[in-house]
Structures are given as C-alpha cells and as structure tokens.
PDB file of N, CA and C in Angstrom:
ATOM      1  N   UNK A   1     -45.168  -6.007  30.839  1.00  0.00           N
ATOM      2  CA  UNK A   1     -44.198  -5.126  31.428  1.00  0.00           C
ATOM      3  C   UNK A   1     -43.043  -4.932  30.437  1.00  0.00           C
ATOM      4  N   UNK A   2     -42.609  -3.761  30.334  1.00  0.00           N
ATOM      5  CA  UNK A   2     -41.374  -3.455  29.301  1.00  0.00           C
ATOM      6  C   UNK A   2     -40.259  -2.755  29.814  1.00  0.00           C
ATOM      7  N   UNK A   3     -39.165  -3.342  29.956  1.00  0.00           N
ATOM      8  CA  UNK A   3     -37.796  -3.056  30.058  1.00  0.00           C
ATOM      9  C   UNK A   3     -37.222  -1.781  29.371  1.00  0.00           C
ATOM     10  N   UNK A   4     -37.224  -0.493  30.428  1.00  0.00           N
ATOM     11  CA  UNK A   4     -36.681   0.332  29.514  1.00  0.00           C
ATOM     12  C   UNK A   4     -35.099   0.637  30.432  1.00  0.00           C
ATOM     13  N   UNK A   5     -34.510   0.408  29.540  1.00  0.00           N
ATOM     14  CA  UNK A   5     -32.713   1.008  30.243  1.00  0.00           C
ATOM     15  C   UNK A   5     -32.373   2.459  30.555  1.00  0.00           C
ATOM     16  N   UNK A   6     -31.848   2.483  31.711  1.00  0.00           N
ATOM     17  CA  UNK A   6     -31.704   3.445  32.057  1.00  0.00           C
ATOM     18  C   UNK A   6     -30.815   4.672  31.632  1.00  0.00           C
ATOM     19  N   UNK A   7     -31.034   5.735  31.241  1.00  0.00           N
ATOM     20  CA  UNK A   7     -30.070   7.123  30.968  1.00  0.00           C
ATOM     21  C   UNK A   7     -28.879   6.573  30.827  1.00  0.00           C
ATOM     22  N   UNK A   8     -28.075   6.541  31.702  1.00  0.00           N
ATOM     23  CA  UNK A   8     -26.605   6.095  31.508  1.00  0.00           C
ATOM     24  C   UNK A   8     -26.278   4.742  31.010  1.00  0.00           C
ATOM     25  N   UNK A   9     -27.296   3.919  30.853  1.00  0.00           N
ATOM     26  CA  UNK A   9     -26.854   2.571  30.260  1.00  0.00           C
ATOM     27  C   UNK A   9     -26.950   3.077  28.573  1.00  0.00           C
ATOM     28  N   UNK A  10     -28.164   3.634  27.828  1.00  0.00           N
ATOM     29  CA  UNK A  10     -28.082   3.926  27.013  1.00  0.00           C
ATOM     30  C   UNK A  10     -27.072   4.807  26.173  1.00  0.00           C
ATOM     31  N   UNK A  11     -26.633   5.757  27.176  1.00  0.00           N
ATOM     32  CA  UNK A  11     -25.643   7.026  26.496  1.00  0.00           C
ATOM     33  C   UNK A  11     -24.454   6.001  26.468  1.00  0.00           C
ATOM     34  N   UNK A  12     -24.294   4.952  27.379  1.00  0.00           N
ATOM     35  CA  UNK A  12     -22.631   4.149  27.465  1.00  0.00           C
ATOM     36  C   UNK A  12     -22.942   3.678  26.242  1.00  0.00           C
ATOM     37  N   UNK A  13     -24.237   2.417  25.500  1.00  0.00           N
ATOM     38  CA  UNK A  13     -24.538   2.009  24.569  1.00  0.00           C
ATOM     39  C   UNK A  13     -24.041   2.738  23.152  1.00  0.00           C
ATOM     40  N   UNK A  14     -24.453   4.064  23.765  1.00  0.00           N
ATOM     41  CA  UNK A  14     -24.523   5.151  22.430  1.00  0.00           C
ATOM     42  C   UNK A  14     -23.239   5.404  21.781  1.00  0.00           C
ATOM     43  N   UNK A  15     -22.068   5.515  22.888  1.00  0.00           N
ATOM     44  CA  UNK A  15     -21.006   5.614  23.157  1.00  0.00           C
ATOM     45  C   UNK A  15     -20.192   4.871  22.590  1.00  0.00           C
ATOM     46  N   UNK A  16     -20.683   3.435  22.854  1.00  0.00           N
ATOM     47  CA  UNK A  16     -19.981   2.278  22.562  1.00  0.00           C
ATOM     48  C   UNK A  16     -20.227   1.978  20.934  1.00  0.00           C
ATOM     49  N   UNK A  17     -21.536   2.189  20.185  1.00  0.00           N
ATOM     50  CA  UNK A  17     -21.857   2.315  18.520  1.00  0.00           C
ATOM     51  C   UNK A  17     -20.845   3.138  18.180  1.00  0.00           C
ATOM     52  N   UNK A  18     -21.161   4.373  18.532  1.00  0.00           N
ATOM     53  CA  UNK A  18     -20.242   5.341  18.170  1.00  0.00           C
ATOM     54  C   UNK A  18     -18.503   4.998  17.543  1.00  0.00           C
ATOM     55  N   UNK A  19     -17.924   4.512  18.776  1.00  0.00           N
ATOM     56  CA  UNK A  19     -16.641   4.015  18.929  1.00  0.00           C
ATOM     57  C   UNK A  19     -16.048   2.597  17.680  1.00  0.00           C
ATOM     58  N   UNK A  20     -17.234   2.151  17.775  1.00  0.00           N
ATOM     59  CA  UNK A  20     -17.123   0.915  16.838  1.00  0.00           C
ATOM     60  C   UNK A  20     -17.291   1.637  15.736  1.00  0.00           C
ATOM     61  N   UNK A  21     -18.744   2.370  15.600  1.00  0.00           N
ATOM     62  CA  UNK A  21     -18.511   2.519  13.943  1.00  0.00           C
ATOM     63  C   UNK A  21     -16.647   3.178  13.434  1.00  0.00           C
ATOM     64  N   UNK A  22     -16.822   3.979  14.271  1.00  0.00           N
ATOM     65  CA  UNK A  22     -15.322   4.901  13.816  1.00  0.00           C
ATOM     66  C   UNK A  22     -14.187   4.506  13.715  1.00  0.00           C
ATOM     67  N   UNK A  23     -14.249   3.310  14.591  1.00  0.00           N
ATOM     68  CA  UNK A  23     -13.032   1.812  14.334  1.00  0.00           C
ATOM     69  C   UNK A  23     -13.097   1.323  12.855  1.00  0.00           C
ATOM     70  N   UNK A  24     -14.371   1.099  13.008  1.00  0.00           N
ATOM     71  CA  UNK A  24     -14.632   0.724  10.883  1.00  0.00           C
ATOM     72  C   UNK A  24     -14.308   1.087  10.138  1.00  0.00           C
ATOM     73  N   UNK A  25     -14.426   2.794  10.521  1.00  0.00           N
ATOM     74  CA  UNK A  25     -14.182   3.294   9.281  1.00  0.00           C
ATOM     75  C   UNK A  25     -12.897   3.875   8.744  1.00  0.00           C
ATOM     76  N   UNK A  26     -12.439   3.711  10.017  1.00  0.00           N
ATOM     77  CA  UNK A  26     -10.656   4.342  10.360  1.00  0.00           C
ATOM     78  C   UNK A  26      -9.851   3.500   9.619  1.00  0.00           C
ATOM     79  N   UNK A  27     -10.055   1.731   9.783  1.00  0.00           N
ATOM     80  CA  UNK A  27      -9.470   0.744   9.337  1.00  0.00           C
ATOM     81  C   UNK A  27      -9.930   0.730   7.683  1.00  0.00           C
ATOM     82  N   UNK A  28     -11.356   0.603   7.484  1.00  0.00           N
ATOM     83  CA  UNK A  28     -11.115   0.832   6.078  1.00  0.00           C
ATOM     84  C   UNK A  28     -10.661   1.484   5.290  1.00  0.00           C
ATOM     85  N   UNK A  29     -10.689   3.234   5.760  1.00  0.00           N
ATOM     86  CA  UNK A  29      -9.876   4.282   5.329  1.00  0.00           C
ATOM     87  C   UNK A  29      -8.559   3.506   5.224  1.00  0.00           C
ATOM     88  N   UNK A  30      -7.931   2.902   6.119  1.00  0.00           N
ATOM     89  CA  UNK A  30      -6.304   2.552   6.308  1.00  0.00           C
ATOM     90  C   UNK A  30      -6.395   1.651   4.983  1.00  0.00           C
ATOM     91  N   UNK A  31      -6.953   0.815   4.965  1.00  0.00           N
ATOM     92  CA  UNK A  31      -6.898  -0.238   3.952  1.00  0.00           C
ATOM     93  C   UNK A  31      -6.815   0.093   2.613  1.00  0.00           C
ATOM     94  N   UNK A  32      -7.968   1.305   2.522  1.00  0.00           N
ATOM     95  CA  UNK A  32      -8.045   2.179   1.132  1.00  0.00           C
ATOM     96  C   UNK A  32      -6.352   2.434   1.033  1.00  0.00           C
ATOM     97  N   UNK A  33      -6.338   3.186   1.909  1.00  0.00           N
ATOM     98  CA  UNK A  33      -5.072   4.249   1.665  1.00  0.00           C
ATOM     99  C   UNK A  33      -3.980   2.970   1.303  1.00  0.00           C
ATOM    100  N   UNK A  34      -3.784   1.881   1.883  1.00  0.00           N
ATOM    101  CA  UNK A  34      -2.398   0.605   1.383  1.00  0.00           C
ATOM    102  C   UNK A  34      -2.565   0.370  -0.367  1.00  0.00           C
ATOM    103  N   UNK A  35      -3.578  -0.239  -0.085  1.00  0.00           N
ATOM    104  CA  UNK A  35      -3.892  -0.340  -1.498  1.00  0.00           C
ATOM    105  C   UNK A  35      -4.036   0.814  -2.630  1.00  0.00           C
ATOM    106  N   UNK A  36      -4.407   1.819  -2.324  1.00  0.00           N
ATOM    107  CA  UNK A  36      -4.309   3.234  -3.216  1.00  0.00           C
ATOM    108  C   UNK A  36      -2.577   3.723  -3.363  1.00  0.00           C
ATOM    109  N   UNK A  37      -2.119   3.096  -2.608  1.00  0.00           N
ATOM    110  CA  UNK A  37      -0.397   3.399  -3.052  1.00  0.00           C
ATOM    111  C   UNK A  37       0.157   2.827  -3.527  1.00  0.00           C
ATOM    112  N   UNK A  38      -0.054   1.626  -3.814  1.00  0.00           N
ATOM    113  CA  UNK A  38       0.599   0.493  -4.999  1.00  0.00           C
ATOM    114  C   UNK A  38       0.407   1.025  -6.028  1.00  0.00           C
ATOM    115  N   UNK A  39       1.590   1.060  -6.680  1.00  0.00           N
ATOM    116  CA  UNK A  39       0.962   1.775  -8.097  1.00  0.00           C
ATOM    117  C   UNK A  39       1.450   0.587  -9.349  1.00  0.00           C
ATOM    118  N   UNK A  40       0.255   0.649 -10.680  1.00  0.00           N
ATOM    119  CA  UNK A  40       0.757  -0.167 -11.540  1.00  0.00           C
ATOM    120  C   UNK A  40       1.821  -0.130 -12.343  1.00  0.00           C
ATOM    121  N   UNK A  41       2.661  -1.115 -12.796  1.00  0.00           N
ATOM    122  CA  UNK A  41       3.922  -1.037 -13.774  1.00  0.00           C
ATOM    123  C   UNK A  41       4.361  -2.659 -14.067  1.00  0.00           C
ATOM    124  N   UNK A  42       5.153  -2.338 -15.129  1.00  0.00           N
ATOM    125  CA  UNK A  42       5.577  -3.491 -15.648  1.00  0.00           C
ATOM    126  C   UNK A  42       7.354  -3.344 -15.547  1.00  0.00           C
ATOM    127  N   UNK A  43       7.710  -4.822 -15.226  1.00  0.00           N
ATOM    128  CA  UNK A  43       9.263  -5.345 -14.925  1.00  0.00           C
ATOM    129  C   UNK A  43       9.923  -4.918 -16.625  1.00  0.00           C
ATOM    130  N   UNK A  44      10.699  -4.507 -16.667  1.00  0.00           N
ATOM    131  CA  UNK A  44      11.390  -4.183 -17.820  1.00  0.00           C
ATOM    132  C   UNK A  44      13.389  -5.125 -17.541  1.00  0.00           C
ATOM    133  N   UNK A  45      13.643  -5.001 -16.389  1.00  0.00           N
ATOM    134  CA  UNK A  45      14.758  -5.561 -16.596  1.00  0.00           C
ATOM    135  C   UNK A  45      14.603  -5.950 -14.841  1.00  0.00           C
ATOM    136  N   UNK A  46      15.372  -7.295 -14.381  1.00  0.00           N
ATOM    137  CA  UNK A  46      15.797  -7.467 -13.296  1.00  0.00           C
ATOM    138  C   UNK A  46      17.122  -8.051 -12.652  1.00  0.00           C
ATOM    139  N   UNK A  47      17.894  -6.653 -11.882  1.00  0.00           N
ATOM    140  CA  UNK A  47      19.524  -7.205 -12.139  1.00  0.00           C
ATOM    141  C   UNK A  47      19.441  -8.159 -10.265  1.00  0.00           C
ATOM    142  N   UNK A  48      19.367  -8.982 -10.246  1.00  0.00           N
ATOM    143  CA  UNK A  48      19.212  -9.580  -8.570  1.00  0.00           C
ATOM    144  C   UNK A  48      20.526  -9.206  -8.272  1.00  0.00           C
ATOM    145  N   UNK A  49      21.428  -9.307  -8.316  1.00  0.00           N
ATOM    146  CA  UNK A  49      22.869  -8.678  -7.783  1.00  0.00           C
ATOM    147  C   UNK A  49      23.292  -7.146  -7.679  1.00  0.00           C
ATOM    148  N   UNK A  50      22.580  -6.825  -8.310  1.00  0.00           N
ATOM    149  CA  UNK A  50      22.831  -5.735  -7.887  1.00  0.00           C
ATOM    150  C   UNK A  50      21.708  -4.989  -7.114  1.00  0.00           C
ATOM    151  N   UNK A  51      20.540  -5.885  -6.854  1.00  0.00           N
ATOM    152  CA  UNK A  51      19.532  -5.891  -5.919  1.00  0.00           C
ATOM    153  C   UNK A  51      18.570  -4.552  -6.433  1.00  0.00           C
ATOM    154  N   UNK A  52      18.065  -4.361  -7.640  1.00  0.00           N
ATOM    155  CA  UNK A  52      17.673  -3.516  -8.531  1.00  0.00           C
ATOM    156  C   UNK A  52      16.985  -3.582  -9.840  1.00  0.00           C
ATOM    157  N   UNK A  53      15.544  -3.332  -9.938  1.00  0.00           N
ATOM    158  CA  UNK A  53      14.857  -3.733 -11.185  1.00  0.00           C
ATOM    159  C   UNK A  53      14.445  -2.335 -11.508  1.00  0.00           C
ATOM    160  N   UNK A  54      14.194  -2.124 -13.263  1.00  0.00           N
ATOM    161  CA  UNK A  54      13.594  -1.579 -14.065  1.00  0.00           C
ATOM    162  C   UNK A  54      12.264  -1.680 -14.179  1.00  0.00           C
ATOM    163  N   UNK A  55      11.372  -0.690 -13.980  1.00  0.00           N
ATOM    164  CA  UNK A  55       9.961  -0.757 -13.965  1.00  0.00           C
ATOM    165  C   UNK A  55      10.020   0.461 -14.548  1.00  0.00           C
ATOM    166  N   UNK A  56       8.933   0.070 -15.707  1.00  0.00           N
ATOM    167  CA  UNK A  56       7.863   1.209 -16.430  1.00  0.00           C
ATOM    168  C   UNK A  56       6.747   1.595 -15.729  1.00  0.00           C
ATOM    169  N   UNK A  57       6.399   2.414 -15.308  1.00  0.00           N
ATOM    170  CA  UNK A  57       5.355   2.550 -14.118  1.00  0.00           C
ATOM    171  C   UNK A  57       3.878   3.848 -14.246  1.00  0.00           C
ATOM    172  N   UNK A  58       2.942   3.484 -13.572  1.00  0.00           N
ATOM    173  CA  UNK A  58       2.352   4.357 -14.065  1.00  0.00           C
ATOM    174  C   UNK A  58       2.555   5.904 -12.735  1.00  0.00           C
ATOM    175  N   UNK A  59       2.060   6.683 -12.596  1.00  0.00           N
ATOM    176  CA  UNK A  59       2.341   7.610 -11.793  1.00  0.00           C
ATOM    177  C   UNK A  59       2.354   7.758 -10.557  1.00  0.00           C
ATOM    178  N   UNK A  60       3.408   8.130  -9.717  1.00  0.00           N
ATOM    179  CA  UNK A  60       3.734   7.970  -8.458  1.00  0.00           C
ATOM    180  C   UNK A  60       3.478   9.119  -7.475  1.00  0.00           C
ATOM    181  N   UNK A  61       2.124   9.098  -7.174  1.00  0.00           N
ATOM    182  CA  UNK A  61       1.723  10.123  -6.550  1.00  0.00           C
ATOM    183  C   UNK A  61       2.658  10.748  -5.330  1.00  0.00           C
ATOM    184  N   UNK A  62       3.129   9.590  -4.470  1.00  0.00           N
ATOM    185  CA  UNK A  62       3.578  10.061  -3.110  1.00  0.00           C
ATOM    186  C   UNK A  62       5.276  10.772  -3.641  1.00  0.00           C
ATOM    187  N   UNK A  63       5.693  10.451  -4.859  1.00  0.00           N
ATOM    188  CA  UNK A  63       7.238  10.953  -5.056  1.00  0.00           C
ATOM    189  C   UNK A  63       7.055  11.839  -6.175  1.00  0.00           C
ATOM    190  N   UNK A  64       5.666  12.155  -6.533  1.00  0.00           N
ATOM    191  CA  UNK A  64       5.139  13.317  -7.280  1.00  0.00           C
ATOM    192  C   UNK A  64       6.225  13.029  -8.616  1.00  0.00           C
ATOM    193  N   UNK A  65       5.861  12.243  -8.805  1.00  0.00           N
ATOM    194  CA  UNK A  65       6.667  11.593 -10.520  1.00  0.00           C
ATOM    195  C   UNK A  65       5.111  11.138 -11.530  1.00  0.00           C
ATOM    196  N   UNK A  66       6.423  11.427 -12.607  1.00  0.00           N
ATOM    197  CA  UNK A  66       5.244  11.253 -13.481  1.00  0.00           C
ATOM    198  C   UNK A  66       5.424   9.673 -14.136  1.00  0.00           C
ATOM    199  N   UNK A  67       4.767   9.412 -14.674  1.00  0.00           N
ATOM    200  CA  UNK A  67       4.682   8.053 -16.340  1.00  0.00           C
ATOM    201  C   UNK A  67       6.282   7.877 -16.393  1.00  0.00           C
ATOM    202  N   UNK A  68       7.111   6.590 -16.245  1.00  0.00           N
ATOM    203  CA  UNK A  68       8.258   6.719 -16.947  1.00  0.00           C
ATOM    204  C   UNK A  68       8.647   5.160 -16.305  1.00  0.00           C
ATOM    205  N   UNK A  69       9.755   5.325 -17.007  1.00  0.00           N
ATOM    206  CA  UNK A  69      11.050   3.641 -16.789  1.00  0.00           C
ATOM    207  C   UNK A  69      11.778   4.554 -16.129  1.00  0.00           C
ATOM    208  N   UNK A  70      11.868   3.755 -15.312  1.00  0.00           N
ATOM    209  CA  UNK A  70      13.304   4.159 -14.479  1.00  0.00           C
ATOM    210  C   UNK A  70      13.672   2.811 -13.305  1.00  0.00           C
ATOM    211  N   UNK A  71      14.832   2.822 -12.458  1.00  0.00           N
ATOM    212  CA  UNK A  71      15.767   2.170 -12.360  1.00  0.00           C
ATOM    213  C   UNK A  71      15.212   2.079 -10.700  1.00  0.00           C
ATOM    214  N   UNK A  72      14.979   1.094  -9.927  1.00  0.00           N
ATOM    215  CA  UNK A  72      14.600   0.890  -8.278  1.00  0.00           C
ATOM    216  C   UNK A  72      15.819   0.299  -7.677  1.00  0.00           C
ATOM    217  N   UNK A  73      16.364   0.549  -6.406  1.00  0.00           N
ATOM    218  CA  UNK A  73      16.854  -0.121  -5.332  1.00  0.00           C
ATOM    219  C   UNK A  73      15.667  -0.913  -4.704  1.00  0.00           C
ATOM    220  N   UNK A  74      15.380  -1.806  -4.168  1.00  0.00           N
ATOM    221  CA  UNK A  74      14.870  -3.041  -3.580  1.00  0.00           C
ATOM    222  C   UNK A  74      15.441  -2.761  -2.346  1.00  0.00           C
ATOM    223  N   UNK A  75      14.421  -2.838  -1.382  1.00  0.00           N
ATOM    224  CA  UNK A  75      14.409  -2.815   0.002  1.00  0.00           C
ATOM    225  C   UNK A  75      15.269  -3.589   0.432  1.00  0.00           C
ATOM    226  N   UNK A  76      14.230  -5.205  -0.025  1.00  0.00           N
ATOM    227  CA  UNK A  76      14.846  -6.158   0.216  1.00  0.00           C
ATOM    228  C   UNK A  76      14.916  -7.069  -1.107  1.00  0.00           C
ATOM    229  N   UNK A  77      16.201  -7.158  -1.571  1.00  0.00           N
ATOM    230  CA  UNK A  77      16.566  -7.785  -2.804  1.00  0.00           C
ATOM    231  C   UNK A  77      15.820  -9.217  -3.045  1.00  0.00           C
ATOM    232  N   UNK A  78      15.380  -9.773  -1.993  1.00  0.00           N
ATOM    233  CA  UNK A  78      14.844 -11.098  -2.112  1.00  0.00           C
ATOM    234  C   UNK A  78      13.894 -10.981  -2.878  1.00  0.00           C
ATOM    235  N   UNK A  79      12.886  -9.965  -2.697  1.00  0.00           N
ATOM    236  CA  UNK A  79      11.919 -10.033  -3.553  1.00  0.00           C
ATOM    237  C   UNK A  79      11.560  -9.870  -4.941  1.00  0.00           C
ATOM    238  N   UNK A  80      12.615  -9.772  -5.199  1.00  0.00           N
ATOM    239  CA  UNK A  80      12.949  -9.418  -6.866  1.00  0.00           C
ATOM    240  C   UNK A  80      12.798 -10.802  -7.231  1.00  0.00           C
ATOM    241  N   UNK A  81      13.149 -12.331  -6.415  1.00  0.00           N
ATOM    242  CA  UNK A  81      13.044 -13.574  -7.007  1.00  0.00           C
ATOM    243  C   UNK A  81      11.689 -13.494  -7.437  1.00  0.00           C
ATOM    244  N   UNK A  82      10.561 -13.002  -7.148  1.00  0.00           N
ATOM    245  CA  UNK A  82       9.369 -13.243  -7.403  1.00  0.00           C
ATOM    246  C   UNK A  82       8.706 -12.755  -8.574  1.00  0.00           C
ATOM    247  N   UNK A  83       9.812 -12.017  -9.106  1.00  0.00           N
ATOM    248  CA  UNK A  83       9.233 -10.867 -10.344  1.00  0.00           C
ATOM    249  C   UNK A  83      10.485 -11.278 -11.573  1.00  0.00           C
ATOM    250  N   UNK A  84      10.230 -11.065 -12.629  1.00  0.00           N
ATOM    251  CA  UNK A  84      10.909 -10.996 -14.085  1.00  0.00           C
ATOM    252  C   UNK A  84      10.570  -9.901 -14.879  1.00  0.00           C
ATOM    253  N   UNK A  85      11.283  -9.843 -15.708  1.00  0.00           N
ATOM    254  CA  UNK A  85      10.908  -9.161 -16.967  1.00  0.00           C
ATOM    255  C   UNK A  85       9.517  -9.747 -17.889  1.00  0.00           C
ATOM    256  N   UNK A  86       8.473  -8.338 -17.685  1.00  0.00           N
ATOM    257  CA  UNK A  86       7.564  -8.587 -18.881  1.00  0.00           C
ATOM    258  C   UNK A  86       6.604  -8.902 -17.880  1.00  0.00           C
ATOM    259  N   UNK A  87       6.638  -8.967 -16.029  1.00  0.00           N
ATOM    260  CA  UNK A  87       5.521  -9.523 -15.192  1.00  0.00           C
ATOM    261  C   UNK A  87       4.767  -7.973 -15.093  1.00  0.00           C
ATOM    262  N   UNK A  88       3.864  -7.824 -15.059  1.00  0.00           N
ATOM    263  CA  UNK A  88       2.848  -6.752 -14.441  1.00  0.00           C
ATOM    264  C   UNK A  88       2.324  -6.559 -13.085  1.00  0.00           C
ATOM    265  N   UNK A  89       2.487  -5.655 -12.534  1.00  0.00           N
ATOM    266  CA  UNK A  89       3.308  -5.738 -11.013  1.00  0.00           C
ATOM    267  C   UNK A  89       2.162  -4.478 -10.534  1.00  0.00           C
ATOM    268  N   UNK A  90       2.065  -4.501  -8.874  1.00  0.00           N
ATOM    269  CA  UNK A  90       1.699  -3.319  -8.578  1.00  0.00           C
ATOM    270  C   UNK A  90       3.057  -3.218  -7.053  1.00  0.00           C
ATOM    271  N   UNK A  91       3.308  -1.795  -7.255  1.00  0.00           N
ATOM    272  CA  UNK A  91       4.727  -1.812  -6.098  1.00  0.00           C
ATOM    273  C   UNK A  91       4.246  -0.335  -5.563  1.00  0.00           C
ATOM    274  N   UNK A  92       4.992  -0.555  -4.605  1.00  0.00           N
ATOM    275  CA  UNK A  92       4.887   0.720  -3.359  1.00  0.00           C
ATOM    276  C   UNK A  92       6.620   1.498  -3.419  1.00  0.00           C
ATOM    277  N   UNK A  93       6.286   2.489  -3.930  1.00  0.00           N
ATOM    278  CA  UNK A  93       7.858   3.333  -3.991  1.00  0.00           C
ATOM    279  C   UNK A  93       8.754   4.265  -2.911  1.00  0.00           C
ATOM    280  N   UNK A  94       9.479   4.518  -2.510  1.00  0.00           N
ATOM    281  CA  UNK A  94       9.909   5.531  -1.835  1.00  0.00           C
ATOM    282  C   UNK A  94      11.316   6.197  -1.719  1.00  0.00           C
ATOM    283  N   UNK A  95      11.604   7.032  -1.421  1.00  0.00           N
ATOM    284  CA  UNK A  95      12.901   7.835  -1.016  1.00  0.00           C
ATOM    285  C   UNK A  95      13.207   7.360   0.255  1.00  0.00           C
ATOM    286  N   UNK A  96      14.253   6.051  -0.253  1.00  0.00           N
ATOM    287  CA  UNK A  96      15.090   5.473   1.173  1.00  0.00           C
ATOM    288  C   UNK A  96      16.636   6.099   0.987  1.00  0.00           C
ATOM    289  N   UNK A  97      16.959   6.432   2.573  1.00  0.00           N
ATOM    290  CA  UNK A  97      18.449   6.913   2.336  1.00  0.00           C
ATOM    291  C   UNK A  97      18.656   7.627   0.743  1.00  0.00           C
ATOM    292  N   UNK A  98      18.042   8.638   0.471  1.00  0.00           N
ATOM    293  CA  UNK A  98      17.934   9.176  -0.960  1.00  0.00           C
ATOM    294  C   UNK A  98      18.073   8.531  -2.185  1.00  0.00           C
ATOM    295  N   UNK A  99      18.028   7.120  -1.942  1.00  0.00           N
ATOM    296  CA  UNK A  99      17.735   6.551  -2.897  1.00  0.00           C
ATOM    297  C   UNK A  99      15.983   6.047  -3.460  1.00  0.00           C
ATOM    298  N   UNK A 100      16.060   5.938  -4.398  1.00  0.00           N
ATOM    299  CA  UNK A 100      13.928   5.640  -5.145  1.00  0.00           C
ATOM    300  C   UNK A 100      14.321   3.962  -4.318  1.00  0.00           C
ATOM    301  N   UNK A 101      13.184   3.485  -3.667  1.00  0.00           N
ATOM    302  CA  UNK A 101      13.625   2.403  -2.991  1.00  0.00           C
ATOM    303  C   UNK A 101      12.181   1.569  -3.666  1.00  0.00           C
ATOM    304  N   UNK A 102      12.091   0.223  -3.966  1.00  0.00           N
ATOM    305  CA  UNK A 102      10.613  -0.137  -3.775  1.00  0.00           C
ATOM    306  C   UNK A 102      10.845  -0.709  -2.447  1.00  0.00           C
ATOM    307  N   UNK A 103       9.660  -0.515  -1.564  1.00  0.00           N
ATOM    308  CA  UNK A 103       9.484  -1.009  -0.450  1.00  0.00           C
ATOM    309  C   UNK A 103       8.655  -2.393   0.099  1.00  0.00           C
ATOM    310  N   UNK A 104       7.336  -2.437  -1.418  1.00  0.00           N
ATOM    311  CA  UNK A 104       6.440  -3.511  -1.329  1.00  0.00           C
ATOM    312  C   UNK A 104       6.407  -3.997  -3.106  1.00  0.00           C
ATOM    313  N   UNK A 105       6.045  -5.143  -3.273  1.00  0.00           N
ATOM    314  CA  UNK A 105       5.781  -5.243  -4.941  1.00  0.00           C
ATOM    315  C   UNK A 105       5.141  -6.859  -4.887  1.00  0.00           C
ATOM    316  N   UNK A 106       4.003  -6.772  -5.933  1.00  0.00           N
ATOM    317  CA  UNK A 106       3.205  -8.281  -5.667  1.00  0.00           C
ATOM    318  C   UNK A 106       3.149  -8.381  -7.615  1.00  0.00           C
ATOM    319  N   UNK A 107       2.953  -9.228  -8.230  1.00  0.00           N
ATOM    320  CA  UNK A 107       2.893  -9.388  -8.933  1.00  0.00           C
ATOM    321  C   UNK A 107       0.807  -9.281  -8.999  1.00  0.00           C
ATOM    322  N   UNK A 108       0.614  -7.845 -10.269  1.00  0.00           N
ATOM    323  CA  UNK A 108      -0.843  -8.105 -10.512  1.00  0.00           C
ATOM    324  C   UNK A 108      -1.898  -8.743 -10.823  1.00  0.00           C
ATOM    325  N   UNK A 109      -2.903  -9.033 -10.450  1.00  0.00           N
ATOM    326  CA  UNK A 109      -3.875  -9.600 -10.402  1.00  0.00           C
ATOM    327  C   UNK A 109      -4.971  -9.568 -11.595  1.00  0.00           C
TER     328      UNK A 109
END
C-alpha cells in the first residue's frame, strides 16, 4: 500500500520549499551585498582625537568616488584604536551629517 498526500498537503509543501528557498537566497544576496561594500584601503595617518583617519582607498562605489587619500570622520572614534598607520583595512564609507563618515572598518584578511 502507498501513501499518497493529498492536493492541499502537497501545494502547502510546495509552498513551504518555495518560501525557504527564497529566504536563502534573500539572506545570501544580503550577505553578498555587506561584504561587497567594504571597500579595500590602507591607514595612511591616524589622528584618535580628533576622531579621524587617512585612508588611501580603492573605489567607493556607493559615494561614486574614485582611487584616492583622503581624510574620514569615524562614526565611532573608538574604532580607530584598532587600526594604525600602514594596516590594510577593508571599511564601509558614507555621507553622515555631510560629512565622508566611516561607518564599519576591520582590519584585512
């Protein structure tokens, strides 16, 4: 004798794959996208008091900048303890209160 499930148990089943796969792929998309915005650069100067480092960086898609050194406000100044001059870094940039802000920064891998 063989168990076959009925119409609506299957379409809920169907339903329910469905839902999961697209959870998967939503989150990995998300994950892509975190990591695809870090962009690479190197520490060139770090002033902690004035809560602000120098990064040479490579191109900043989301602030449509190109290749260059230039000068960051720090979100949060703490995290500048973690970085020096000459570390190779990947950081997340943005236009806070119109200032270039970094928002995230890990030292590279």
């Amino acid at each position: 004798m063989r168990f076959e499930p009925s119409h609506e148990r299957r379409s809920t089943l169907k339903k329910l794959a469905t839902l999961s796969f697209a959870a998967l792929v939503a989150s990995s998309i998300m994950a892509d996208a975190q990591t695809a915005s870090l962009v690479a650069g190197k520490v060139v100067k770090v002033d902690s008091s004035a809560g602000k480092v120098t990064i040479d960086h490579e191109k900043i898609p989301n602030l449509d900048m190109e290749p260059m050194t230039m000068v960051f406000r720090a979100a949060d100044p703490a995290v500048l303890k973690a970085v020096k001059a000459g570390d190779k870094i990947r950081f997340k940039a943005d236009t806070v209160n119109g200032q270039l802000t970094v928002t995230a920064i890990e030292k590279a891998k």
